[in-house]
C-alpha atoms as a PDB file:
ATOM      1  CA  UNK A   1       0.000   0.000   0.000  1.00  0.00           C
ATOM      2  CA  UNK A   2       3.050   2.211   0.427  1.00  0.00           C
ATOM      3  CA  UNK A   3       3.046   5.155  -2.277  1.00  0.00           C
ATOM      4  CA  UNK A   4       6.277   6.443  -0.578  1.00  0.00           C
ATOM      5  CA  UNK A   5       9.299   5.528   1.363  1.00  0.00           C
ATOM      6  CA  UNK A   6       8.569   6.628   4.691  1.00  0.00           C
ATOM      7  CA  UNK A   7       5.191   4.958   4.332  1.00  0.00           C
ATOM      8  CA  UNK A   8       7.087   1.400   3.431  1.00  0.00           C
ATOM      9  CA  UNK A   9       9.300   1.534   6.496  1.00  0.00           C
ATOM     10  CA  UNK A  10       6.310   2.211   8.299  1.00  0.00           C
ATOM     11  CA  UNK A  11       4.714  -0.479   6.560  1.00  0.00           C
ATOM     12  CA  UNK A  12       7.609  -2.695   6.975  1.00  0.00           C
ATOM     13  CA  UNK A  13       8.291  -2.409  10.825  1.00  0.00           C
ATOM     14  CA  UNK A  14       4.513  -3.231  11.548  1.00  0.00           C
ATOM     15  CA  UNK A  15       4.910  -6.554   9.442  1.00  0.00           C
ATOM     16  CA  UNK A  16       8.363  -7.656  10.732  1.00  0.00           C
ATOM     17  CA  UNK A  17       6.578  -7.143  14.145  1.00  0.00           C
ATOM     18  CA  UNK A  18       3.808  -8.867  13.647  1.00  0.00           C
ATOM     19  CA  UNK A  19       5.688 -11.625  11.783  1.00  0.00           C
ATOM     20  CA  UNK A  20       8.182 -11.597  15.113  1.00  0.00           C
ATOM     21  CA  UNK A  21       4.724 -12.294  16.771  1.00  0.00           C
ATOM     22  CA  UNK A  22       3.936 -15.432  14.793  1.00  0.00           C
ATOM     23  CA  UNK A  23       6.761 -16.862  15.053  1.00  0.00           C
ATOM     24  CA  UNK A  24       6.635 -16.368  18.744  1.00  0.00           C
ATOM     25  CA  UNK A  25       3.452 -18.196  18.827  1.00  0.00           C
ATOM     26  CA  UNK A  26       2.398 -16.215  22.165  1.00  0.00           C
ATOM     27  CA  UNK A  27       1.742 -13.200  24.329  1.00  0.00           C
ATOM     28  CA  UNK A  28       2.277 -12.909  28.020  1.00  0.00           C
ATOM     29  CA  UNK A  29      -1.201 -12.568  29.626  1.00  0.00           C
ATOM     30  CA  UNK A  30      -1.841 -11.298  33.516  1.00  0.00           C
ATOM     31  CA  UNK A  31      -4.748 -12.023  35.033  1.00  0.00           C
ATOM     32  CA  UNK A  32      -6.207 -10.007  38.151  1.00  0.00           C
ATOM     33  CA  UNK A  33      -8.971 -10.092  40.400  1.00  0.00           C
ATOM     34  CA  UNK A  34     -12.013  -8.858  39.327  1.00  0.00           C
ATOM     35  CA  UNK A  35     -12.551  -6.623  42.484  1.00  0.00           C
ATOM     36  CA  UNK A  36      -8.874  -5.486  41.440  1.00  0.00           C
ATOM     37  CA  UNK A  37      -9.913  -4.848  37.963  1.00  0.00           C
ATOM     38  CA  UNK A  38     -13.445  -3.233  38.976  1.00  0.00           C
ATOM     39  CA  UNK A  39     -11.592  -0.662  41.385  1.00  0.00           C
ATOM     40  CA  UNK A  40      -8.721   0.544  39.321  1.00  0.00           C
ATOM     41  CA  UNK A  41     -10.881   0.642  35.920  1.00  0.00           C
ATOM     42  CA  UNK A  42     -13.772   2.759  37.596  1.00  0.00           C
ATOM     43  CA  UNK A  43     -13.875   6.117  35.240  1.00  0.00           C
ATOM     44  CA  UNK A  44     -13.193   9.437  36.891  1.00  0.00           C
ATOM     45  CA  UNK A  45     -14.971  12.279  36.962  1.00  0.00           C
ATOM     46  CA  UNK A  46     -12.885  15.273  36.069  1.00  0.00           C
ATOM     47  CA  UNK A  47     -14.446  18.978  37.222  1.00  0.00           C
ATOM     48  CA  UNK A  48     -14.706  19.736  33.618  1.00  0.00           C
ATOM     49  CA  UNK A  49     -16.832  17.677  33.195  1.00  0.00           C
ATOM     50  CA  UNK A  50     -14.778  15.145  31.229  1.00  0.00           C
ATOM     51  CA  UNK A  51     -14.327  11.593  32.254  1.00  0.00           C
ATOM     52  CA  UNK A  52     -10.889   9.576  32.124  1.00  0.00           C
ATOM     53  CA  UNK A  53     -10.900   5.990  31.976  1.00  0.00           C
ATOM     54  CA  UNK A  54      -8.024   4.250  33.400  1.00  0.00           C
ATOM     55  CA  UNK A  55      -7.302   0.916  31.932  1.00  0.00           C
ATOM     56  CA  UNK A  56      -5.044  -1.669  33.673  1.00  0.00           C
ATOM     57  CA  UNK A  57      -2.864  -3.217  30.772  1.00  0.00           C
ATOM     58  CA  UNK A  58      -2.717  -6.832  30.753  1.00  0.00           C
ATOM     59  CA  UNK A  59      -1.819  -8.215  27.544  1.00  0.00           C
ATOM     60  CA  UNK A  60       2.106  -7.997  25.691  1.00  0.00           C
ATOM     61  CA  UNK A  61      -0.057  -6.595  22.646  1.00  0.00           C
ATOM     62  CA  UNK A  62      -1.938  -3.623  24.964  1.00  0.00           C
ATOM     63  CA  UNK A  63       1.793  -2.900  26.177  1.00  0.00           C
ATOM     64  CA  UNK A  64       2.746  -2.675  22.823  1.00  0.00           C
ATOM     65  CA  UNK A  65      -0.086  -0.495  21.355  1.00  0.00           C
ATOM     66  CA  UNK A  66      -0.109   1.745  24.091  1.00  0.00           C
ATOM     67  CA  UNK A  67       3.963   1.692  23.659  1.00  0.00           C
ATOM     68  CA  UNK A  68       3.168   2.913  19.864  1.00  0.00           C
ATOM     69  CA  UNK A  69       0.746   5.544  21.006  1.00  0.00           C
ATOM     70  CA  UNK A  70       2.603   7.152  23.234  1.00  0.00           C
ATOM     71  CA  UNK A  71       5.707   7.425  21.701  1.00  0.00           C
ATOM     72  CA  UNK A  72       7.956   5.834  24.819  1.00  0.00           C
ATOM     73  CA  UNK A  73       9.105   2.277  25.996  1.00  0.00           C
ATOM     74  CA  UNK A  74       6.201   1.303  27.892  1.00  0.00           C
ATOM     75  CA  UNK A  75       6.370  -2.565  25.631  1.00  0.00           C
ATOM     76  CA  UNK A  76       9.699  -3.274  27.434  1.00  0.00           C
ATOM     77  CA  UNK A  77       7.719  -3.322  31.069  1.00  0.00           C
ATOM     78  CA  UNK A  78       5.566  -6.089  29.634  1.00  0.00           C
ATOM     79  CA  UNK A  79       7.330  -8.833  31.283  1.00  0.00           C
ATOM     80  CA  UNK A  80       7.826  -6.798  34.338  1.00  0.00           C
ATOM     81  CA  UNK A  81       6.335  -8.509  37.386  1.00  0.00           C
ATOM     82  CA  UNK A  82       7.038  -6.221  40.084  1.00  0.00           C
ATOM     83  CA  UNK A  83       4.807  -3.305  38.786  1.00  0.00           C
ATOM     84  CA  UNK A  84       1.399  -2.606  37.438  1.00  0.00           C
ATOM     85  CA  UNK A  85       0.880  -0.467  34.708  1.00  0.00           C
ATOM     86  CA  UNK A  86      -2.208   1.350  34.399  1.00  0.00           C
ATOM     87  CA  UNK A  87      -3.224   3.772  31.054  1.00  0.00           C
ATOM     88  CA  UNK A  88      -5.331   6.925  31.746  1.00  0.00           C
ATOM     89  CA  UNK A  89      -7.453   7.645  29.119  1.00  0.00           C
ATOM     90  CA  UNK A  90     -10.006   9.918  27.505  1.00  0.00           C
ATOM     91  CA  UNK A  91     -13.455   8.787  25.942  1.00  0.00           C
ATOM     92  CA  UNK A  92     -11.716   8.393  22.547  1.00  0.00           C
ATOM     93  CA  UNK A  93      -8.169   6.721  23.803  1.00  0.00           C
ATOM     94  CA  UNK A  94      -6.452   9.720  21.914  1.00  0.00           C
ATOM     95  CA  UNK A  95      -4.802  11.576  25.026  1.00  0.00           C
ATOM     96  CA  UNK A  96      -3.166   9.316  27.453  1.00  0.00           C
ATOM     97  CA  UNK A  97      -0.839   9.160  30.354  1.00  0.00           C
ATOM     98  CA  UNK A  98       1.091   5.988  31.341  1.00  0.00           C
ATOM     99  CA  UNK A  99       1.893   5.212  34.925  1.00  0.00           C
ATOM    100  CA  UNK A 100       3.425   2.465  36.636  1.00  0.00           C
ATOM    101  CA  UNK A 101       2.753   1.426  40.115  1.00  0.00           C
ATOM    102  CA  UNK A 102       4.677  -0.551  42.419  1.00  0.00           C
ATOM    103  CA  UNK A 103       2.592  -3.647  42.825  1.00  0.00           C
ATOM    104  CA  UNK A 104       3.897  -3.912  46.605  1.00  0.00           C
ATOM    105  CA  UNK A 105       2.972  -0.825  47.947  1.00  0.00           C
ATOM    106  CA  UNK A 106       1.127   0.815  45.093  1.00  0.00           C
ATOM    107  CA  UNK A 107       3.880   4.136  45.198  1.00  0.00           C
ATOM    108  CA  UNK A 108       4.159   5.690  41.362  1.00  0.00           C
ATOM    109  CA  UNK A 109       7.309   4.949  39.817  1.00  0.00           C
ATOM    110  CA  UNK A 110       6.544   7.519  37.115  1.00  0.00           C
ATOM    111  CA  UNK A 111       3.514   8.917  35.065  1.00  0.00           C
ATOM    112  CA  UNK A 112       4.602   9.784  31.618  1.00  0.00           C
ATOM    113  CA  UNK A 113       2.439  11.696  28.386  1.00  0.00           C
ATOM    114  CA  UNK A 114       2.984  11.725  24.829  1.00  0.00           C
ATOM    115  CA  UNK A 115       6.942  10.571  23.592  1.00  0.00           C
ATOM    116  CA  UNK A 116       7.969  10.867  27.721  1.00  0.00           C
ATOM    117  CA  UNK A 117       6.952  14.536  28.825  1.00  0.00           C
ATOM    118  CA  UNK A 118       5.196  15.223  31.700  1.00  0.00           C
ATOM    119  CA  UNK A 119       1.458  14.645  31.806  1.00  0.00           C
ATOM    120  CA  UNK A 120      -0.722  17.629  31.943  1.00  0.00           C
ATOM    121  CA  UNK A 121      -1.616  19.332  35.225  1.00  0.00           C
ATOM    122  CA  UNK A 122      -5.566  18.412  34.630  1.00  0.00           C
ATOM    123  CA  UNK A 123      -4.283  14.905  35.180  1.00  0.00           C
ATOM    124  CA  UNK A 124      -2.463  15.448  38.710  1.00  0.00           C
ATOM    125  CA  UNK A 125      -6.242  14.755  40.199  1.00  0.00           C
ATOM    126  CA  UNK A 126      -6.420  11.636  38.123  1.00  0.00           C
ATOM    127  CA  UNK A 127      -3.132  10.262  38.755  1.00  0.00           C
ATOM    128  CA  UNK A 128      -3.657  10.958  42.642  1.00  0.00           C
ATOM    129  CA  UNK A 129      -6.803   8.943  42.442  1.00  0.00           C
ATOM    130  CA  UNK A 130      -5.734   5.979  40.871  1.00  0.00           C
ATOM    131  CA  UNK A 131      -3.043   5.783  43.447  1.00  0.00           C
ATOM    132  CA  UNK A 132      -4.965   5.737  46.220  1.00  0.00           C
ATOM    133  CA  UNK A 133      -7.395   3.067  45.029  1.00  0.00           C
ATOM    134  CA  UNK A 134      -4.050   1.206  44.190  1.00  0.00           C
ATOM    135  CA  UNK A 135      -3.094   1.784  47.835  1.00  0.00           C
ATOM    136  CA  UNK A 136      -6.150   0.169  48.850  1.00  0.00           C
ATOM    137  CA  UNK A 137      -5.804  -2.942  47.192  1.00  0.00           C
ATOM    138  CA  UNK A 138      -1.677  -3.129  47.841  1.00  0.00           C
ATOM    139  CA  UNK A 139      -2.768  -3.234  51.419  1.00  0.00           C
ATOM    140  CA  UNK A 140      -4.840  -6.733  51.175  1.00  0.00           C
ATOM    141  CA  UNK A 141      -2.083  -8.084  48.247  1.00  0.00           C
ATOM    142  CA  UNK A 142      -4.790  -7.558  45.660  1.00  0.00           C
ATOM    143  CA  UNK A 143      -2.549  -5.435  43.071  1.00  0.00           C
ATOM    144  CA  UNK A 144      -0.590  -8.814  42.231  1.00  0.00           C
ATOM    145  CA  UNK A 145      -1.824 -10.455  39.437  1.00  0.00           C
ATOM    146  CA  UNK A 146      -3.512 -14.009  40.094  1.00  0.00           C
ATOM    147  CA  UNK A 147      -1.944 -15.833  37.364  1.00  0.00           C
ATOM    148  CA  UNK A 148       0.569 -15.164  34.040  1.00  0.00           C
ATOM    149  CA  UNK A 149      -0.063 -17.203  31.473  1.00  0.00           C
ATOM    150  CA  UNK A 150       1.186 -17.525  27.685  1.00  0.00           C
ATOM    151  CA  UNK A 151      -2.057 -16.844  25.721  1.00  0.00           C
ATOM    152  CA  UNK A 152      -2.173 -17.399  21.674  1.00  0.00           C
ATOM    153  CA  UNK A 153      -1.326 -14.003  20.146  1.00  0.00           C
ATOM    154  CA  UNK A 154      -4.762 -12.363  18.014  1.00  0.00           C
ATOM    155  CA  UNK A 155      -4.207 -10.279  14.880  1.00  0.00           C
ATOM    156  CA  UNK A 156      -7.502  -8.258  13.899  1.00  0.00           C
ATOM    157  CA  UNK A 157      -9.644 -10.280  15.852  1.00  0.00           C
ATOM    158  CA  UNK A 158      -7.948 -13.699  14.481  1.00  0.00           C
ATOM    159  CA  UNK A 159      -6.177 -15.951  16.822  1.00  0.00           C
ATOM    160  CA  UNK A 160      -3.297 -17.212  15.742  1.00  0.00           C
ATOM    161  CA  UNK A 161      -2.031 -21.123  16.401  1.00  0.00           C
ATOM    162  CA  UNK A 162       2.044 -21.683  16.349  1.00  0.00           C
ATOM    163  CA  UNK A 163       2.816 -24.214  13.836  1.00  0.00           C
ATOM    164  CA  UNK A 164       4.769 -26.597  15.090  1.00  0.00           C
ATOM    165  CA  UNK A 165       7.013 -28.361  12.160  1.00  0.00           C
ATOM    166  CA  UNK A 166       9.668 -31.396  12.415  1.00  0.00           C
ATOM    167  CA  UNK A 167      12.830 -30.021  11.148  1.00  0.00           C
ATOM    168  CA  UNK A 168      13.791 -30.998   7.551  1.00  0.00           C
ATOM    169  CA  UNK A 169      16.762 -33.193   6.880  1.00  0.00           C
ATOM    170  CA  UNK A 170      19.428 -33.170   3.759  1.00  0.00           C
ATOM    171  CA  UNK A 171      16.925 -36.560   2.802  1.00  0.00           C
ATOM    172  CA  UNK A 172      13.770 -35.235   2.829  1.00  0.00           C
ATOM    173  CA  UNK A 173      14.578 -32.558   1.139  1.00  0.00           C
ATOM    174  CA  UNK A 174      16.495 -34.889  -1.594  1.00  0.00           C
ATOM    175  CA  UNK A 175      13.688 -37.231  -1.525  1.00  0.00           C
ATOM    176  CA  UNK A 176      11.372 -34.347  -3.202  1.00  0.00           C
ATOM    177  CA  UNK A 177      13.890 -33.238  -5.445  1.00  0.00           C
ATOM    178  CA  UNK A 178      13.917 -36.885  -7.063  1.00  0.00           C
ATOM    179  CA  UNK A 179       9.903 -37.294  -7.202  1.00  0.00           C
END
């Protein structure tokens, strides 16, 4: 589809990614309590009038999206066990800030806006809240996830199976060649 060459690198990096995916075969998937979940994802009311809907990412492909939005590293803390990332959104996921909590004691590591800056003032309130519901739930060991698991990766709505193939030898590939 690329009519230029910016547009086929950009082409190009999103389909050696998602063939790095396949070939993977997997994503890392937490799993949290649904109390945990219902807390931390309740929207917030800003005096504005406008709501922000934090979103507790859970999936290696949400880390990576929101990684690509936002312009910073955020896909590299998808393996990261000891913290809990949680995505502050508006109504049409188009401004966002990124924090990460400790998942021990719930303290913000750092809150970060688009390509690393820092977020916005009107988020301070937001940021503040989400931390103190995290609080909350550090102090009965509910930020933890419940389990990690390696889920098949999806690709617009597809799930994808790994193939698993036997290794060719020198014969097989000889026996062809004389059929």
């Amino acid at each position: 589809n690329a009519k230029t060459y910016d547009e086929y690198l950009s082409e190009h990096v999103e389909f050696s990614r998602i063939n790095q995916s396949i070939k993977k075969g997997y994503e890392i998937q937490y799993f949290f309590n649904e109390e945990t979940i219902k807390k931390v994802e309740e929207p917030i009311l800003l005096d504005t009038g406008d709501i922000l809907y934090p979103f507790i990412l859970k999936k290696e492909s949400e880390y990576i999206e929101e990684g690509r939005h936002m312009h910073h590293c955020v896909a590299s803390y998808a393996t990261t066990s000891k913290s809990i990332i949680v995505s502050l959104r508006d109504k049409d996921k188009s401004d966002r800030v990124t924090c990460e909590l400790s998942k021990q004691d719930a303290r913000l590591i750092q809150a970060r806006h688009f390509c690393n800056a820092t977020p916005p003032e009107i988020y301070n309130v937001v940021i503040d809240e989400v931390v103190d519901r995290c609080e909350y739930l550090a102090r009965f060991g509910m930020l933890n996830h419940t389990k990690e698991e390696r889920v098949p990766i999806t690709i617009n709505g597809i799930t994808i199976k790994k193939e698993h193939r036997q290794p060719r030898t020198l014969m097989d590939v000889l026996q062809n060649d004389l059929l």
